[in-house]
C-alpha atoms as a PDB file:
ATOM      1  CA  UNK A   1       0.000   0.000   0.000  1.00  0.00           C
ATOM      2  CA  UNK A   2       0.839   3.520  -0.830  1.00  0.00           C
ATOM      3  CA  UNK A   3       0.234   7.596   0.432  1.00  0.00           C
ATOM      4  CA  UNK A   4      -0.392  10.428  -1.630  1.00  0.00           C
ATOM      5  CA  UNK A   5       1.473  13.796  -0.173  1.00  0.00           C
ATOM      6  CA  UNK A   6      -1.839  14.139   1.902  1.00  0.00           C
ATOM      7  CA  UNK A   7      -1.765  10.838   3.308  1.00  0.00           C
ATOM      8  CA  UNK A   8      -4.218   9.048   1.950  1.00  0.00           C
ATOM      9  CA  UNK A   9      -3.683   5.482   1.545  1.00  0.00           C
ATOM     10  CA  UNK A  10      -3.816   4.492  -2.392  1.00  0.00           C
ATOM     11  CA  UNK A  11      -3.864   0.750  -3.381  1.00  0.00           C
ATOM     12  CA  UNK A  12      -4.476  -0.359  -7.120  1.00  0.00           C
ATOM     13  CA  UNK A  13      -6.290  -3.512  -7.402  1.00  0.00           C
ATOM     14  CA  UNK A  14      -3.834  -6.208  -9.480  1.00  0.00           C
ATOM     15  CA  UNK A  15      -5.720  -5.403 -12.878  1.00  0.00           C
ATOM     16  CA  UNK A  16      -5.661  -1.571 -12.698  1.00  0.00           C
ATOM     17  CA  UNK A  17      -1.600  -2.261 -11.695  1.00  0.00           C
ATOM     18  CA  UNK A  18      -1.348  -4.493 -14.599  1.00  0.00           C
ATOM     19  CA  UNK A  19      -3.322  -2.022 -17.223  1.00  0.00           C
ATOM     20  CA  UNK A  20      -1.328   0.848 -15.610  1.00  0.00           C
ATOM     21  CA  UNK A  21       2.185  -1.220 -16.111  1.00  0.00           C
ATOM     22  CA  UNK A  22       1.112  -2.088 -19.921  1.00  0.00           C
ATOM     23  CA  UNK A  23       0.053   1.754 -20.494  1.00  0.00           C
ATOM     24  CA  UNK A  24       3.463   3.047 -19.520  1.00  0.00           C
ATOM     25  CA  UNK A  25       5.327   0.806 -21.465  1.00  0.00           C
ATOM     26  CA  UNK A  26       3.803   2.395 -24.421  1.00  0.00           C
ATOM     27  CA  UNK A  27       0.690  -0.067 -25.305  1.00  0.00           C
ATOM     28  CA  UNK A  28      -2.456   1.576 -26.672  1.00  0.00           C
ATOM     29  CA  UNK A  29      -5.653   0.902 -24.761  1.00  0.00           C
ATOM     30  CA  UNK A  30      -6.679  -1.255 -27.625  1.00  0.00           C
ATOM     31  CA  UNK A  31      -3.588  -3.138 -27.974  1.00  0.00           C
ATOM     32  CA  UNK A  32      -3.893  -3.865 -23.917  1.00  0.00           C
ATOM     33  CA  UNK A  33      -7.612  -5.479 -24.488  1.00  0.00           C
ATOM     34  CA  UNK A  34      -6.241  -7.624 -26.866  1.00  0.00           C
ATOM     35  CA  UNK A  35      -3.713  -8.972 -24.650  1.00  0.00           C
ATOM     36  CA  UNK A  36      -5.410  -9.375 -21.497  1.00  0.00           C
ATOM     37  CA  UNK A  37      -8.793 -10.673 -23.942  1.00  0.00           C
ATOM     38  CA  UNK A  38     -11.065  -7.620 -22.810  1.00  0.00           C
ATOM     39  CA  UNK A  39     -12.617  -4.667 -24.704  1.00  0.00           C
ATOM     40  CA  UNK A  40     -10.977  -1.511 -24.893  1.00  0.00           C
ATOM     41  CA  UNK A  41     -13.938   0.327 -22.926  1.00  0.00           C
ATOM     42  CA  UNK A  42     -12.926  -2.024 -20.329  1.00  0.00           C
ATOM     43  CA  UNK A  43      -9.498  -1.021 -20.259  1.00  0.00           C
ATOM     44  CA  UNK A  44     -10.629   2.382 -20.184  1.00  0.00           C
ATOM     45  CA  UNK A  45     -12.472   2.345 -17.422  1.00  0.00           C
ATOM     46  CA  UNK A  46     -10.031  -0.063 -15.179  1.00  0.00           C
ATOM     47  CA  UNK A  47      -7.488   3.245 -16.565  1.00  0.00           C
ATOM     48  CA  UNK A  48      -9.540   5.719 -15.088  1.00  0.00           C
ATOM     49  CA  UNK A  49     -10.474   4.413 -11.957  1.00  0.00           C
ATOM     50  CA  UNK A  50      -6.815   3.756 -11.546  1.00  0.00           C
ATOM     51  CA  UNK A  51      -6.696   7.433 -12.517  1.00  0.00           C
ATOM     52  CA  UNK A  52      -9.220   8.436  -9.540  1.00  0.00           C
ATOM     53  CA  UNK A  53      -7.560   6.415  -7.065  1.00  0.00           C
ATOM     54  CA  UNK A  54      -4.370   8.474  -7.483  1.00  0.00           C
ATOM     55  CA  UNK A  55      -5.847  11.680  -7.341  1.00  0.00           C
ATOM     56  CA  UNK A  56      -4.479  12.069 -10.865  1.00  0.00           C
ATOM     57  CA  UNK A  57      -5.307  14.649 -13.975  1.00  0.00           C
ATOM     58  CA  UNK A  58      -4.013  12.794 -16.778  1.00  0.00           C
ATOM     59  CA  UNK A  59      -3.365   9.183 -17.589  1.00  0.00           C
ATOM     60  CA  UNK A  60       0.735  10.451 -17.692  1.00  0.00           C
ATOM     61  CA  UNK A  61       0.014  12.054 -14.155  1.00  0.00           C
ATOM     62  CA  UNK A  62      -0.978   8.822 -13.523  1.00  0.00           C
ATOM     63  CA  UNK A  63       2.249   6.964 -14.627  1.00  0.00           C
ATOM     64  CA  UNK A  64       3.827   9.414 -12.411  1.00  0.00           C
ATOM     65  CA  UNK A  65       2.559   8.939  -9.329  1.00  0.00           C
ATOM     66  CA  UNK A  66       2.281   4.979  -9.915  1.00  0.00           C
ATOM     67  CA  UNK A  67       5.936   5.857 -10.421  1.00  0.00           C
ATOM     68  CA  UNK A  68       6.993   7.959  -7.307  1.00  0.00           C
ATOM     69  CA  UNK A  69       4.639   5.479  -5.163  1.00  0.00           C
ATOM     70  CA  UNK A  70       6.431   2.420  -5.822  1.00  0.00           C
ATOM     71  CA  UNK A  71       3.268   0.754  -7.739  1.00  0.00           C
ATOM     72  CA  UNK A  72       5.503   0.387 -11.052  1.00  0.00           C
ATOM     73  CA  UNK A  73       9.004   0.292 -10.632  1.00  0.00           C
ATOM     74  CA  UNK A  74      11.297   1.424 -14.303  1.00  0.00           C
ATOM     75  CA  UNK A  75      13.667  -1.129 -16.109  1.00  0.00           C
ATOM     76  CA  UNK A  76      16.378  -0.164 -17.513  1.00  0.00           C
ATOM     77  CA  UNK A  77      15.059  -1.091 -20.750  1.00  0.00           C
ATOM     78  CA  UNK A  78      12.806   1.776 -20.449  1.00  0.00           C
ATOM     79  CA  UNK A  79       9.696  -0.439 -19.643  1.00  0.00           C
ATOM     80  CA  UNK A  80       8.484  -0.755 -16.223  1.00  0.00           C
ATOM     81  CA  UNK A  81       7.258  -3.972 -13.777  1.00  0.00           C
ATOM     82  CA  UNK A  82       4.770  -3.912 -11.212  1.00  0.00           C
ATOM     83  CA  UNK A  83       6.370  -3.188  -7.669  1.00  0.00           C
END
């Protein structure tokens, strides 16, 4: 589990982690249906409730915070893995 700066408690559940992981890596919302064998309106949603939990603006905002939280940790490759 992680904070935000105010100290709320954020935790993603393991799908909006995984979405989130595949969206920074570069993957378009329709190319992560088709791997995980949902619709895309799917993966937009499980995005933007990700999106809500982190008190984010943007999906990149997003990204970030997973980022600074510990919730995706970067490769060196330049993807990143769930943390």
């Amino acid at each position: 589990m992680s904070a935000l700066a105010d100290g709320t408690e954020v935790r993603l559940t393991p799908r909006q982690a995984e979405f989130l992981a595949l969206f920074a890596a570069g993957k378009t919302r329709r190319q992560i249906a088709s791997t995980c064998f949902v619709s895309p309106w799917t993966v937009r949603d499980v995005l933007l409730d990700a999106q809500e939990r982190l008190n984010a603006e943007s999906m990149r905002q997003t990204v970030v915070k997973a980022l600074a939280l510990g919730i995706l940790v970067p490769r060196r490759n330049g993807n990143v893995d769930l943390g």
